[in-house]
N, C-alpha and C. Protein backbone atom coordinates (compact mmCIF):
# COMPACT_ATOMS: atom_id res chain seq x y z
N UNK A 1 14.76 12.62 -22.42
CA UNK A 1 13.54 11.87 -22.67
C UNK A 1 12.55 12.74 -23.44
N UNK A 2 11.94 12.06 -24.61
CA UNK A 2 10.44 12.96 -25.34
C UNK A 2 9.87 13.38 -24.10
N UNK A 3 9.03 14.60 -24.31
CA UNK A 3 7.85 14.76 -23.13
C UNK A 3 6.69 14.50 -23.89
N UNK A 4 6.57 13.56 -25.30
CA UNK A 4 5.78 12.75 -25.82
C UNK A 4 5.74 11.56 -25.20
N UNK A 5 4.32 11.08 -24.25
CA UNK A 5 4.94 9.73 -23.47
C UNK A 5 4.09 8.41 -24.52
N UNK A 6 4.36 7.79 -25.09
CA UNK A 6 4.22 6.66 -25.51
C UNK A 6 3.09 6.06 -25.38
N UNK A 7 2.95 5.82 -23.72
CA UNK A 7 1.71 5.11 -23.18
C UNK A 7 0.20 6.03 -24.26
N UNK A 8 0.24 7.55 -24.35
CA UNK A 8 -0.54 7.80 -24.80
C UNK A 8 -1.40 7.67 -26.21
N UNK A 9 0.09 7.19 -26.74
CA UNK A 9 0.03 6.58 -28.34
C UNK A 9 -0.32 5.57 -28.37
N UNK A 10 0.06 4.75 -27.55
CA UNK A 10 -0.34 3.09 -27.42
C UNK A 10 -1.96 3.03 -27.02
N UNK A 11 -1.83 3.84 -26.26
CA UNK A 11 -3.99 3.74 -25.86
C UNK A 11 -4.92 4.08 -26.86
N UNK A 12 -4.65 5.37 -27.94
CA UNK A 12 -5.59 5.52 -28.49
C UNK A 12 -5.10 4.46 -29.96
N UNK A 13 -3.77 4.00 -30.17
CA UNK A 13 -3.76 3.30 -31.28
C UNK A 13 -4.52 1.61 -30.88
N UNK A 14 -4.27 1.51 -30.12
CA UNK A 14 -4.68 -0.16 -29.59
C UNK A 14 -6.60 0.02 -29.06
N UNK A 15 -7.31 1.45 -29.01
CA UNK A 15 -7.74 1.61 -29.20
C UNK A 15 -8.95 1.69 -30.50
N UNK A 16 -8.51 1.84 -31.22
CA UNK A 16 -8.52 2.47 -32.75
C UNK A 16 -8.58 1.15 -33.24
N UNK A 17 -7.56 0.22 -33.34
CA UNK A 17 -7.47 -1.04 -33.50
C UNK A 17 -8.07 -1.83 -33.20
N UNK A 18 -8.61 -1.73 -32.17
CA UNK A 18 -9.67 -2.86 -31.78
C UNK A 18 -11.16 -2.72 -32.68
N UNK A 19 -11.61 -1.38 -32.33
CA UNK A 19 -12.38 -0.53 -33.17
C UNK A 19 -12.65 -1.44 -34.51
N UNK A 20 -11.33 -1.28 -35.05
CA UNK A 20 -11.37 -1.53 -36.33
C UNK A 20 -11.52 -3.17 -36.42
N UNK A 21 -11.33 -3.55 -35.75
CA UNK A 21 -10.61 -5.08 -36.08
C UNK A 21 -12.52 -5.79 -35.57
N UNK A 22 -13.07 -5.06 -34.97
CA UNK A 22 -14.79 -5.26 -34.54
C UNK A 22 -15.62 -5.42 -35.32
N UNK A 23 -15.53 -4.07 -35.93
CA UNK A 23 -16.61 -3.70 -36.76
C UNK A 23 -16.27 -4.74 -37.92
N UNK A 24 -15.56 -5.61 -37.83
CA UNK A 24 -15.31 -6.52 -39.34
C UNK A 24 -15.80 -7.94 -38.86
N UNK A 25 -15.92 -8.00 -37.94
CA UNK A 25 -16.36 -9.34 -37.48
C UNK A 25 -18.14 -9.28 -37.76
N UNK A 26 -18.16 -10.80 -38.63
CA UNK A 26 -19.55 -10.94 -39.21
C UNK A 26 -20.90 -11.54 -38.46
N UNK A 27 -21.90 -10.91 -38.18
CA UNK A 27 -22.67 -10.53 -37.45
C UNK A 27 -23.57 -11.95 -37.46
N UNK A 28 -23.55 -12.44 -39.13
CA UNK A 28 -24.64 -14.12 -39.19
C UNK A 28 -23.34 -14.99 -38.41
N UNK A 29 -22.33 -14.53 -38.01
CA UNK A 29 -21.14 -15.80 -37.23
C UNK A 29 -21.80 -15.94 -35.70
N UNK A 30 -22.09 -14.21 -35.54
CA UNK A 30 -22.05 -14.02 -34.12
C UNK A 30 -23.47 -14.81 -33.76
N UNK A 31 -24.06 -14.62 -34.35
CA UNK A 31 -25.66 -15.28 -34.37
C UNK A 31 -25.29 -16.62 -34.19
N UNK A 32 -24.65 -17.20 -35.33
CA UNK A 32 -24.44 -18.89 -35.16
C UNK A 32 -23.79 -18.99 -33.97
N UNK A 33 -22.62 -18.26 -33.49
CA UNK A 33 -22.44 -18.51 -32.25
C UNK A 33 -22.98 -18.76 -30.69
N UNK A 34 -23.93 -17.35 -31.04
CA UNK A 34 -24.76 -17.77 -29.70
C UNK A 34 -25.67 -18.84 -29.47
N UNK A 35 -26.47 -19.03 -30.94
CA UNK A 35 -27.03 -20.35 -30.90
C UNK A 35 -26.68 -21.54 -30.27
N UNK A 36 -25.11 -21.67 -30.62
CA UNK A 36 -24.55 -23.07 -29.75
C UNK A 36 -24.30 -22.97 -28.64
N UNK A 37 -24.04 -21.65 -28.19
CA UNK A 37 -24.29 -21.42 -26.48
C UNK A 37 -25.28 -21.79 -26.15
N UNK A 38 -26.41 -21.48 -26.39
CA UNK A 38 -28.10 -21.19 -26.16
C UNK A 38 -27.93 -22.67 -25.94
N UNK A 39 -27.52 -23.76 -27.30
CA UNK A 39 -27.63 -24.98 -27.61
C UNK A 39 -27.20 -26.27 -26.49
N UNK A 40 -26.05 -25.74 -26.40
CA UNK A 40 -24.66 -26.49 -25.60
C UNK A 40 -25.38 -26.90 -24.30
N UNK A 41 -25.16 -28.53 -23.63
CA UNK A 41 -25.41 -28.83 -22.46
C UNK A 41 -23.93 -28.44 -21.21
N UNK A 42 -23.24 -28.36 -21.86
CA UNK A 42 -21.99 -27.85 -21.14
C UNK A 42 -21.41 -26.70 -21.75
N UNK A 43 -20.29 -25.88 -21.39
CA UNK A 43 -19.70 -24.97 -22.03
C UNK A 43 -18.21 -25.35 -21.47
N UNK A 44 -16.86 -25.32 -22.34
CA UNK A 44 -15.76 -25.45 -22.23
C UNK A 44 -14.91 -24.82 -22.53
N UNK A 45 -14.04 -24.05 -22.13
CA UNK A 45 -13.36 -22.76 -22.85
C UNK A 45 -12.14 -23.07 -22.78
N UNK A 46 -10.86 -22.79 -23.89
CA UNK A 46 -9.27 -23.21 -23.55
C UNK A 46 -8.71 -22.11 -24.52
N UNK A 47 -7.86 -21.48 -23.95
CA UNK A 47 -6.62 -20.97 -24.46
C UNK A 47 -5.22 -21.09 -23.80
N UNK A 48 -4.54 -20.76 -24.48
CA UNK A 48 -2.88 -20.68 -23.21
C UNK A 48 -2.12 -19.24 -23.34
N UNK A 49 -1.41 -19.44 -22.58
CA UNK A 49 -0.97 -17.85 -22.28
C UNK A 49 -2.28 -16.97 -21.91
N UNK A 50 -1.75 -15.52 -22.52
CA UNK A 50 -2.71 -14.57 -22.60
C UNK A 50 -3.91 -14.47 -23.09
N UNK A 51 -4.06 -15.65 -23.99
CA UNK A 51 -5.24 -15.99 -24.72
C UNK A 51 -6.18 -17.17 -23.70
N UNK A 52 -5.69 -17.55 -22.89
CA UNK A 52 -6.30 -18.26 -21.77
C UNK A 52 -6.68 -17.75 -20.66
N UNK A 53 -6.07 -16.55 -20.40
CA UNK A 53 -6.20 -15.92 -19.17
C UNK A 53 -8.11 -15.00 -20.14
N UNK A 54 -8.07 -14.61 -21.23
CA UNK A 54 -8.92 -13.53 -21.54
C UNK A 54 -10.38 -15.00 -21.54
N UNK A 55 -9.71 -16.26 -21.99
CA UNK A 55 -10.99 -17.32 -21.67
C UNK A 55 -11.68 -18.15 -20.54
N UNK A 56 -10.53 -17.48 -19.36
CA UNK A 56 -11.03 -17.76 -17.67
C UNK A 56 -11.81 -16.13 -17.84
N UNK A 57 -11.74 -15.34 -17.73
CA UNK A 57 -12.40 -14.23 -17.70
C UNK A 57 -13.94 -14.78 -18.74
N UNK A 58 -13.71 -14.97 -19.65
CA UNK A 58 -15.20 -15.28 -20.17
C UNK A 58 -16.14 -16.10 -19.86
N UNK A 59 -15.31 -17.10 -19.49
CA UNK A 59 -15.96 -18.75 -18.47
C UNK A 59 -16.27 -18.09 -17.02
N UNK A 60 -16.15 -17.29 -16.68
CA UNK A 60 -16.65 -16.56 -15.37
C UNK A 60 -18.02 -15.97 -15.30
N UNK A 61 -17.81 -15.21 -16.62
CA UNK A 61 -19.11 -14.58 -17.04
C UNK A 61 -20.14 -15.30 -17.41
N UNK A 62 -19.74 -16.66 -17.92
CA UNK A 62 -21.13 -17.64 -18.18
C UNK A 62 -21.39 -18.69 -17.14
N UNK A 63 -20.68 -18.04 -16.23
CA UNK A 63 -21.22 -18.87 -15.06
C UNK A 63 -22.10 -18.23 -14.01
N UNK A 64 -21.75 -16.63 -14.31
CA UNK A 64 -22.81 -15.97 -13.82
C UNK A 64 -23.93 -15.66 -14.49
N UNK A 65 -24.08 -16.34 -15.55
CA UNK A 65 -25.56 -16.28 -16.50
C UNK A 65 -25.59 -17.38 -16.43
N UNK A 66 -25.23 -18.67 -15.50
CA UNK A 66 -25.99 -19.92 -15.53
C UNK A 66 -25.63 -20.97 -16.14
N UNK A 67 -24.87 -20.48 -17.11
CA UNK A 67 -24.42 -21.94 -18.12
C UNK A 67 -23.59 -22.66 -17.12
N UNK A 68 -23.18 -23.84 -17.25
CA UNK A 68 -22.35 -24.72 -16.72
C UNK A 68 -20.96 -24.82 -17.35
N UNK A 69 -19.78 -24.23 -16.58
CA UNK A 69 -18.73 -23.90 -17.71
C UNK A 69 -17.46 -24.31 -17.04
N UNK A 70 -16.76 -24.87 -17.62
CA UNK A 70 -15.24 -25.42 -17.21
C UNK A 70 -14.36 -24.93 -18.09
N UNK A 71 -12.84 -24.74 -17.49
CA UNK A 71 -12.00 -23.70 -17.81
C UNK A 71 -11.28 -25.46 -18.46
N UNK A 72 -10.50 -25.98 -19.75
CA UNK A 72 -10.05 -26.95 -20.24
C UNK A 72 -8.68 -26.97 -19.12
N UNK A 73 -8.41 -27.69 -18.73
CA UNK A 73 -6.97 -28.05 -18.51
C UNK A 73 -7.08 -27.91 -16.51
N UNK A 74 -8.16 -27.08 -15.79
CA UNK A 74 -8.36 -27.22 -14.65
C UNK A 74 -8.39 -28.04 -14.00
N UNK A 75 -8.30 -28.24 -12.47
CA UNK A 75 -8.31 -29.88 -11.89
C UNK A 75 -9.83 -30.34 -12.31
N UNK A 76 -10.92 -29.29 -11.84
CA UNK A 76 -11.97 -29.91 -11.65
C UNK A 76 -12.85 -29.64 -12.58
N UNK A 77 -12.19 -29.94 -14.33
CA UNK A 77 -12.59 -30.12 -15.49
C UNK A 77 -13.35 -31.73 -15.68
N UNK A 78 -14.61 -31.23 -16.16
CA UNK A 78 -15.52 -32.90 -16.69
C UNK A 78 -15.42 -33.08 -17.63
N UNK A 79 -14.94 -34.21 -18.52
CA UNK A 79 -14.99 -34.68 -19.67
C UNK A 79 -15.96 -33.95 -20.52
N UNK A 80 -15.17 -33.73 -22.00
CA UNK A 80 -15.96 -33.08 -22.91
C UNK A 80 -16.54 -34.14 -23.60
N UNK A 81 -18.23 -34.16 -23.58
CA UNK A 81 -19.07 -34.65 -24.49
C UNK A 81 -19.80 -34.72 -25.99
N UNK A 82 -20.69 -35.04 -26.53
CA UNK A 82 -21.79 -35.15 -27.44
C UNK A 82 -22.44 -33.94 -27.07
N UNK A 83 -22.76 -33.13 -27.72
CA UNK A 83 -23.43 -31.79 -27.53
C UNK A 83 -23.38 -30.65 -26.40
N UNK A 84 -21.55 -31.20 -26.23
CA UNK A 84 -20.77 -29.90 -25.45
C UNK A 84 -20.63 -28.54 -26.14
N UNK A 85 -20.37 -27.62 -26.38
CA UNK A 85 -19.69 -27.18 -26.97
C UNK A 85 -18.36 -26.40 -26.03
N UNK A 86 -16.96 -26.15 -27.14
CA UNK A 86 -15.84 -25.66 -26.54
C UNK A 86 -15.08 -24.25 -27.18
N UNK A 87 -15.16 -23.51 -26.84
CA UNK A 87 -14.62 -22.66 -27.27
C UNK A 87 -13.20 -22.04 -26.95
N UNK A 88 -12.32 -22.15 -28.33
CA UNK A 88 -11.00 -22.16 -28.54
C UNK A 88 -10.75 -20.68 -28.92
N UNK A 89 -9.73 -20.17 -28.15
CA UNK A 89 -8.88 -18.85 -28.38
C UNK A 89 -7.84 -19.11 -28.55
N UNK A 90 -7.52 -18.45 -29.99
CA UNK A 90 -5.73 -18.43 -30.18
C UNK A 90 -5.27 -17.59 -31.70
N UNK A 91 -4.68 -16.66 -31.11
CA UNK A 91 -4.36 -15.66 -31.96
C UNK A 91 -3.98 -16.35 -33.52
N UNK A 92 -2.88 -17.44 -33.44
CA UNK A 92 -2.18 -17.86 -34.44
C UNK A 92 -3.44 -18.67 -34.93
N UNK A 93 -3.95 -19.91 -34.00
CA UNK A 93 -4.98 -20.44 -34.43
C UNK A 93 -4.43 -22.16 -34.69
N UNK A 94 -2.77 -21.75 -34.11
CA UNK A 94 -1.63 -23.41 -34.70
C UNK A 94 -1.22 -23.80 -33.38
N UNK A 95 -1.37 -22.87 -32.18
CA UNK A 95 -0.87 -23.33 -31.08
C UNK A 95 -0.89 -24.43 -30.31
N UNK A 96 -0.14 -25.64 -30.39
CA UNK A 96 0.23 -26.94 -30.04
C UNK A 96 -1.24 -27.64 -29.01
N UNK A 97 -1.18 -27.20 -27.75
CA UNK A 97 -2.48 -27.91 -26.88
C UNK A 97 -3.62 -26.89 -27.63
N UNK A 98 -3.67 -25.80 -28.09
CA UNK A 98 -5.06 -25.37 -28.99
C UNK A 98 -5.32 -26.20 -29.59
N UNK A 99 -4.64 -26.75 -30.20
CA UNK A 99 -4.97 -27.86 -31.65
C UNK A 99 -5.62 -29.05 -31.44
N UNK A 100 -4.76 -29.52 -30.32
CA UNK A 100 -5.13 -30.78 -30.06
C UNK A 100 -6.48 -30.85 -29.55
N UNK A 101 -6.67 -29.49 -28.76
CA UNK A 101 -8.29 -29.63 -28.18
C UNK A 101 -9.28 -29.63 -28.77
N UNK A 102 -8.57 -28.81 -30.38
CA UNK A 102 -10.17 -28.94 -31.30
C UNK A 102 -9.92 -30.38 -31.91
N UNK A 103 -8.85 -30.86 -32.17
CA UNK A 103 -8.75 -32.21 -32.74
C UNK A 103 -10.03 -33.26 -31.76
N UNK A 104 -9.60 -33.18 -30.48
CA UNK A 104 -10.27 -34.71 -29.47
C UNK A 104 -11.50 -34.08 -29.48
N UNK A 105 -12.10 -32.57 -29.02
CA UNK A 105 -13.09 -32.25 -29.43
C UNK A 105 -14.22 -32.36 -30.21
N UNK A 106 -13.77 -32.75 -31.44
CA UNK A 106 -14.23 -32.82 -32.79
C UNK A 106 -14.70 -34.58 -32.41
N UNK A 107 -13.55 -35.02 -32.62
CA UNK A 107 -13.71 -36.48 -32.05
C UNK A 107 -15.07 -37.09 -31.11
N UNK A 108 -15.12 -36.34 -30.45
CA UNK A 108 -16.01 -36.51 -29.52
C UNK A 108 -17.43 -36.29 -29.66
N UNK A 109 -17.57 -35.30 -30.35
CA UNK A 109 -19.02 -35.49 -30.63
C UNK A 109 -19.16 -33.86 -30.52
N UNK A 110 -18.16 -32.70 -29.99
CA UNK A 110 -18.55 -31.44 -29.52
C UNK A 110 -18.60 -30.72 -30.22
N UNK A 111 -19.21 -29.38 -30.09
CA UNK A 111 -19.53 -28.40 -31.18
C UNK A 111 -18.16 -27.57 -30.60
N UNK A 112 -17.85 -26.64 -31.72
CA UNK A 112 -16.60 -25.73 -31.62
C UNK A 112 -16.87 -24.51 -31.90
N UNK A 113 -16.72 -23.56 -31.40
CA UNK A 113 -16.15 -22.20 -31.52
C UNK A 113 -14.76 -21.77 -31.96
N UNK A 114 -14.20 -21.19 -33.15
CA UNK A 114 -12.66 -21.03 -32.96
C UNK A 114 -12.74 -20.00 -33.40
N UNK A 115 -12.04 -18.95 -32.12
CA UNK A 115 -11.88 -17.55 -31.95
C UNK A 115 -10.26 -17.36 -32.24
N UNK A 116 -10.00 -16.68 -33.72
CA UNK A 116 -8.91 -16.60 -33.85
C UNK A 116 -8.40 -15.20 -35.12
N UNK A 117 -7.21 -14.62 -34.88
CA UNK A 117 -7.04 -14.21 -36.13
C UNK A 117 -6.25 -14.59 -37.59
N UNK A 118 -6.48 -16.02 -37.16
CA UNK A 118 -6.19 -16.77 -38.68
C UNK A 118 -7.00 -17.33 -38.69
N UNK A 119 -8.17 -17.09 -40.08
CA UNK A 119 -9.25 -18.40 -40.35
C UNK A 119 -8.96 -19.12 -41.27
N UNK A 120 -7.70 -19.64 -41.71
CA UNK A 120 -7.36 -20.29 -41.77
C UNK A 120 -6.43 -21.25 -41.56
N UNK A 121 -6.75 -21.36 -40.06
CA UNK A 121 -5.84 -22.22 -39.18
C UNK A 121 -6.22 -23.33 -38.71
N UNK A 122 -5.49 -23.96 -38.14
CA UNK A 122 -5.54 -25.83 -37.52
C UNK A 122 -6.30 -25.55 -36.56
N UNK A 123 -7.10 -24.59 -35.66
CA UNK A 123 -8.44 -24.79 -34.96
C UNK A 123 -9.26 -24.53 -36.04
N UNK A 124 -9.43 -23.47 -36.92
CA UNK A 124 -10.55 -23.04 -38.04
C UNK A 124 -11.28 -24.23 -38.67
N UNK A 125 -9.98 -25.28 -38.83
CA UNK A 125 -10.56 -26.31 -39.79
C UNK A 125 -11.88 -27.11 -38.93
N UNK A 126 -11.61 -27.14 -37.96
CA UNK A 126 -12.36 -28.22 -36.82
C UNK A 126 -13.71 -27.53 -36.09
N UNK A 127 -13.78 -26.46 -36.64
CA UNK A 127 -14.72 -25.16 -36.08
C UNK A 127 -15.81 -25.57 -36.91
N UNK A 128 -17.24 -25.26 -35.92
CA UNK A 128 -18.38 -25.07 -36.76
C UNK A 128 -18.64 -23.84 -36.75
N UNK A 129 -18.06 -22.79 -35.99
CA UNK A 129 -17.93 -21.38 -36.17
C UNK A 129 -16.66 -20.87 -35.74
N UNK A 130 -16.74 -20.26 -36.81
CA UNK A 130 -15.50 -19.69 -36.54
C UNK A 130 -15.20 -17.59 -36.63
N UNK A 131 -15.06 -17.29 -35.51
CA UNK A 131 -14.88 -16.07 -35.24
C UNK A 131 -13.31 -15.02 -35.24
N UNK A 132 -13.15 -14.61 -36.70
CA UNK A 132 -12.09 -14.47 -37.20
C UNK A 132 -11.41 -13.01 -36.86
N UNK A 133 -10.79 -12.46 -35.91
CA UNK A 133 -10.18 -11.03 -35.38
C UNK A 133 -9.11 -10.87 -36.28
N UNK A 134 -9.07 -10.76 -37.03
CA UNK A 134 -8.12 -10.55 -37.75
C UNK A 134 -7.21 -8.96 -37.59
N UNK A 135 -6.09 -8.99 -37.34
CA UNK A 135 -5.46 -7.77 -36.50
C UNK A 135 -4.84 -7.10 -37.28
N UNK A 136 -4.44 -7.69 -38.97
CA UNK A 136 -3.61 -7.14 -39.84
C UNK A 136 -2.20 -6.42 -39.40
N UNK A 137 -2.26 -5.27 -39.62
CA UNK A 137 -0.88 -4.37 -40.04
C UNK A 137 -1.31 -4.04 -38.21
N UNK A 138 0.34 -4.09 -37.97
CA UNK A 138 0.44 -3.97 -36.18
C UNK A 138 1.60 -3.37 -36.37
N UNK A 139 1.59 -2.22 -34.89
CA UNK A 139 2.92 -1.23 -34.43
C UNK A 139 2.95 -2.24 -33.49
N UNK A 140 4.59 -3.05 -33.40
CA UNK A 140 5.14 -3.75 -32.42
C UNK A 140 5.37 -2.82 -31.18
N UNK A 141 5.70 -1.51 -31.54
CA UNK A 141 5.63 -1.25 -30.23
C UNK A 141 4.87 0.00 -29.46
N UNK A 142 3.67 -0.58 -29.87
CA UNK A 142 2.58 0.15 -29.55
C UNK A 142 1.72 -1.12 -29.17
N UNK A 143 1.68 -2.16 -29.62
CA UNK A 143 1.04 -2.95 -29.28
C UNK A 143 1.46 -4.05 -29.33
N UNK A 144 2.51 -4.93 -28.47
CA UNK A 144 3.47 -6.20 -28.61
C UNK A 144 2.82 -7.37 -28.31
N UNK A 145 3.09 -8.33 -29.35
CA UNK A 145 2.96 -10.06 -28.87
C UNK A 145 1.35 -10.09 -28.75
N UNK A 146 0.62 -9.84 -29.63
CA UNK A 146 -0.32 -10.57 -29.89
C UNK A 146 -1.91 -9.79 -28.87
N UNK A 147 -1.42 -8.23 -28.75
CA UNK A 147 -1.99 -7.46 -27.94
C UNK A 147 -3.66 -7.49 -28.58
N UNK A 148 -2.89 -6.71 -29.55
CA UNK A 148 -4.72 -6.45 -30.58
C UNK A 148 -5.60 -7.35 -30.85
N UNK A 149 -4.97 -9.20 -30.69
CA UNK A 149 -5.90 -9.81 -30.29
C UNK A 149 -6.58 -10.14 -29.45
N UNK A 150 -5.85 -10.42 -28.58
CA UNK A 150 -6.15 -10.52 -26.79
C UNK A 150 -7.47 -9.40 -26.43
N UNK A 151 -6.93 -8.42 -26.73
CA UNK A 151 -7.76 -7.39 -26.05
C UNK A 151 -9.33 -6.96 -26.62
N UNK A 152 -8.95 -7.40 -28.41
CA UNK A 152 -10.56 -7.63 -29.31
C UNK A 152 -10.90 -8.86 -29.06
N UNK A 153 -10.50 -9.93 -28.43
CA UNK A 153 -11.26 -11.14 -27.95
C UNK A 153 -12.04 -11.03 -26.75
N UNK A 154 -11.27 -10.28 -25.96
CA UNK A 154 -11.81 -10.04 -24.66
C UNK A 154 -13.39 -9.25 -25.11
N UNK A 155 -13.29 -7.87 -25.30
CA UNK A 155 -14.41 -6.96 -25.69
C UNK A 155 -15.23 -7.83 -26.49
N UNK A 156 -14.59 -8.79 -27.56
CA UNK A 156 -16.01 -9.38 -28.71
C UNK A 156 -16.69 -10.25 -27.45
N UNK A 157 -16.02 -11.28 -26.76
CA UNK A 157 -16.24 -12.00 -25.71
C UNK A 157 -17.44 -11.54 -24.64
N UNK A 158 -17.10 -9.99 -24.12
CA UNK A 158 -18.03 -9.22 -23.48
C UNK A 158 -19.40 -8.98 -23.92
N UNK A 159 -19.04 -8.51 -25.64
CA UNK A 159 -19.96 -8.38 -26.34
C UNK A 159 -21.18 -9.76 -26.68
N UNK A 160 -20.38 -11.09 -26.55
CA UNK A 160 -21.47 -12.48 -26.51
C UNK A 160 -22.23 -12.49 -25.09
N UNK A 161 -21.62 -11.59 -24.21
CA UNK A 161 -21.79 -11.87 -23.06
C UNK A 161 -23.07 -10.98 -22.62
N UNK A 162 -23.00 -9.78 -23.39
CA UNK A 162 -24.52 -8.78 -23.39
C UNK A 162 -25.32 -9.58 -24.35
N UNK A 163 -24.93 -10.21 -25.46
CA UNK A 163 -26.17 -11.06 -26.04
C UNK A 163 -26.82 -11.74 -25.59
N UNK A 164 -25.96 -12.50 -24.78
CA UNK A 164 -27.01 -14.23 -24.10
C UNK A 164 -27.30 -13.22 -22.63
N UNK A 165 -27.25 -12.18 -22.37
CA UNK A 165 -27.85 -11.80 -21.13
C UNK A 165 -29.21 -11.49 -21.67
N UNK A 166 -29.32 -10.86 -22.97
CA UNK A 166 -30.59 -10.17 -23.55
C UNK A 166 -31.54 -11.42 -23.69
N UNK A 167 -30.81 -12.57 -24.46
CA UNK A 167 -31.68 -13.98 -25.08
C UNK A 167 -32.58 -14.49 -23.72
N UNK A 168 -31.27 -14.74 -22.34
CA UNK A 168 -31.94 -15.36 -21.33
C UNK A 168 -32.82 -14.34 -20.79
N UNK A 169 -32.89 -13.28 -20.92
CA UNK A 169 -33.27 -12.49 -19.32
C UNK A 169 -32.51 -12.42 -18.43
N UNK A 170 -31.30 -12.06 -18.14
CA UNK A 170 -30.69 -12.13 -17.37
C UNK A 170 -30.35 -10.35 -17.32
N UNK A 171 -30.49 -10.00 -16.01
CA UNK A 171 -29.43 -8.62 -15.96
C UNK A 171 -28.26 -8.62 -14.95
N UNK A 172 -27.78 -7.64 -14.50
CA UNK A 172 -26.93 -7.55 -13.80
C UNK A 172 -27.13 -8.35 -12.05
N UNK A 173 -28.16 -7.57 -11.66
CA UNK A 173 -28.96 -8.43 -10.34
C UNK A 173 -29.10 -9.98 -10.08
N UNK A 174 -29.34 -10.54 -11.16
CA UNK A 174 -29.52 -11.65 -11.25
C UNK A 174 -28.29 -12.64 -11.53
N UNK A 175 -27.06 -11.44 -11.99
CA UNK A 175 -26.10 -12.41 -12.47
C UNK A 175 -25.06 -12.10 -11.06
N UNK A 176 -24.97 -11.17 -10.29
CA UNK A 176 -24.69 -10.79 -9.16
C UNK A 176 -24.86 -12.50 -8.15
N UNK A 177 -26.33 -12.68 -8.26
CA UNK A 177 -26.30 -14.37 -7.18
C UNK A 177 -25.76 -14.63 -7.43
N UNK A 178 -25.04 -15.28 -8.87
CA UNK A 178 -23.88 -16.15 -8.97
C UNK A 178 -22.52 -16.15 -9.32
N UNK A 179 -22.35 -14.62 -8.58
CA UNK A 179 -20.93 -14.09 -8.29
C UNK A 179 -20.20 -14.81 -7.19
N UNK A 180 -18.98 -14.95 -6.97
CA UNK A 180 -18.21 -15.85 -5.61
C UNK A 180 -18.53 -15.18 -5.01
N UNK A 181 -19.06 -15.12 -3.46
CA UNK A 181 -19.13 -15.25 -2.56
C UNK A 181 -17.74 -15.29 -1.33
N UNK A 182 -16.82 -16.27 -1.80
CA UNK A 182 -15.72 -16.82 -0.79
C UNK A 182 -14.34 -15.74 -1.98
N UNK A 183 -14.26 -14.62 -1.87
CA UNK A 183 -13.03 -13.86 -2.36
C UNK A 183 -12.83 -13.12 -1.31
């Protein structure tokens, strides 16, 4: 066996990568984005797979800053409305129930977010913002199946998440009350 271990290559490259893949994301998007948070009478978040799991993690966080937020596809999901907005994660940006959600979405009257690293994809089109990670040139095995997005969605995600704490007033203390309780 190398006594070069791998894991260490993989941290600072998927590291490095994210880094990079950040600092390119455009700052008048991020603005329009929060606006429709700020805006939105509901908040709705959907991805699948790994890209769903990083948008229950974000729908957590805006529930501890107050917004009213449903995870898409949950039992105790409320119909998406007229000046909902929903925000879509998906690496490819073509993924089958992704699509369809910005499709009925759109339909409906809701504002969109599409967090993806193709902007020009079948959520992009249906987006009134669209937040583009674009991951380029990838070591498969340093970083497999769609890592470098997942993990710069998560952090940009974090990063909306220190914005609308700054906009509302909200700090940590305050977002603490509306942590679960029953874990």
């Amino acid at each position: 066996m190398n006594d070069e271990m791998r894991f260490g290559k993989s941290v600072k490259y998927i590291s490095d990568e994210i880094e990079r893949i950040l600092e390119k994301v455009d700052v008048r998007k991020v603005r329009d984005a929060v606006k429709l948070f700020i805006g939105a009478n509901r908040i709705f978040v959907y991805g699948t797979g790994r890209s769903g799991l990083v948008g229950k993690a974000f729908a957590i966080r805006l529930v501890h800053l107050g917004f009213q937020t449903f995870v898409i596809g949950e039992t105790i999901t409320a119909p998406v409305q007229k000046d909902d907005l929903v925000v879509l994660i998906s690496g490819s940006g073509e993924t089958i129930p992704v699509t369809m959600t910005a499709e009925i979405a759109r339909r409906l009257g809701a504002k969109i977010i599409s967090i993806t690293a193709n902007p020009d994809s079948h959520i992009a089109r249906f987006a009134d913002v669209i937040i583009s990670l674009s991951t380029g040139e990838k070591d498969p095995d340093l970083a497999p199946l769609g890592t470098l997005f997942e993990a710069s969605a998560w952090i940009f995600l974090d990063g909306v998440v220190a914005e609308l704490m700054a906009i509302k007033g909200e700090d940590e203390k305050k977002m603490k009350k509306r942590h679960a309780t029953l874990e």
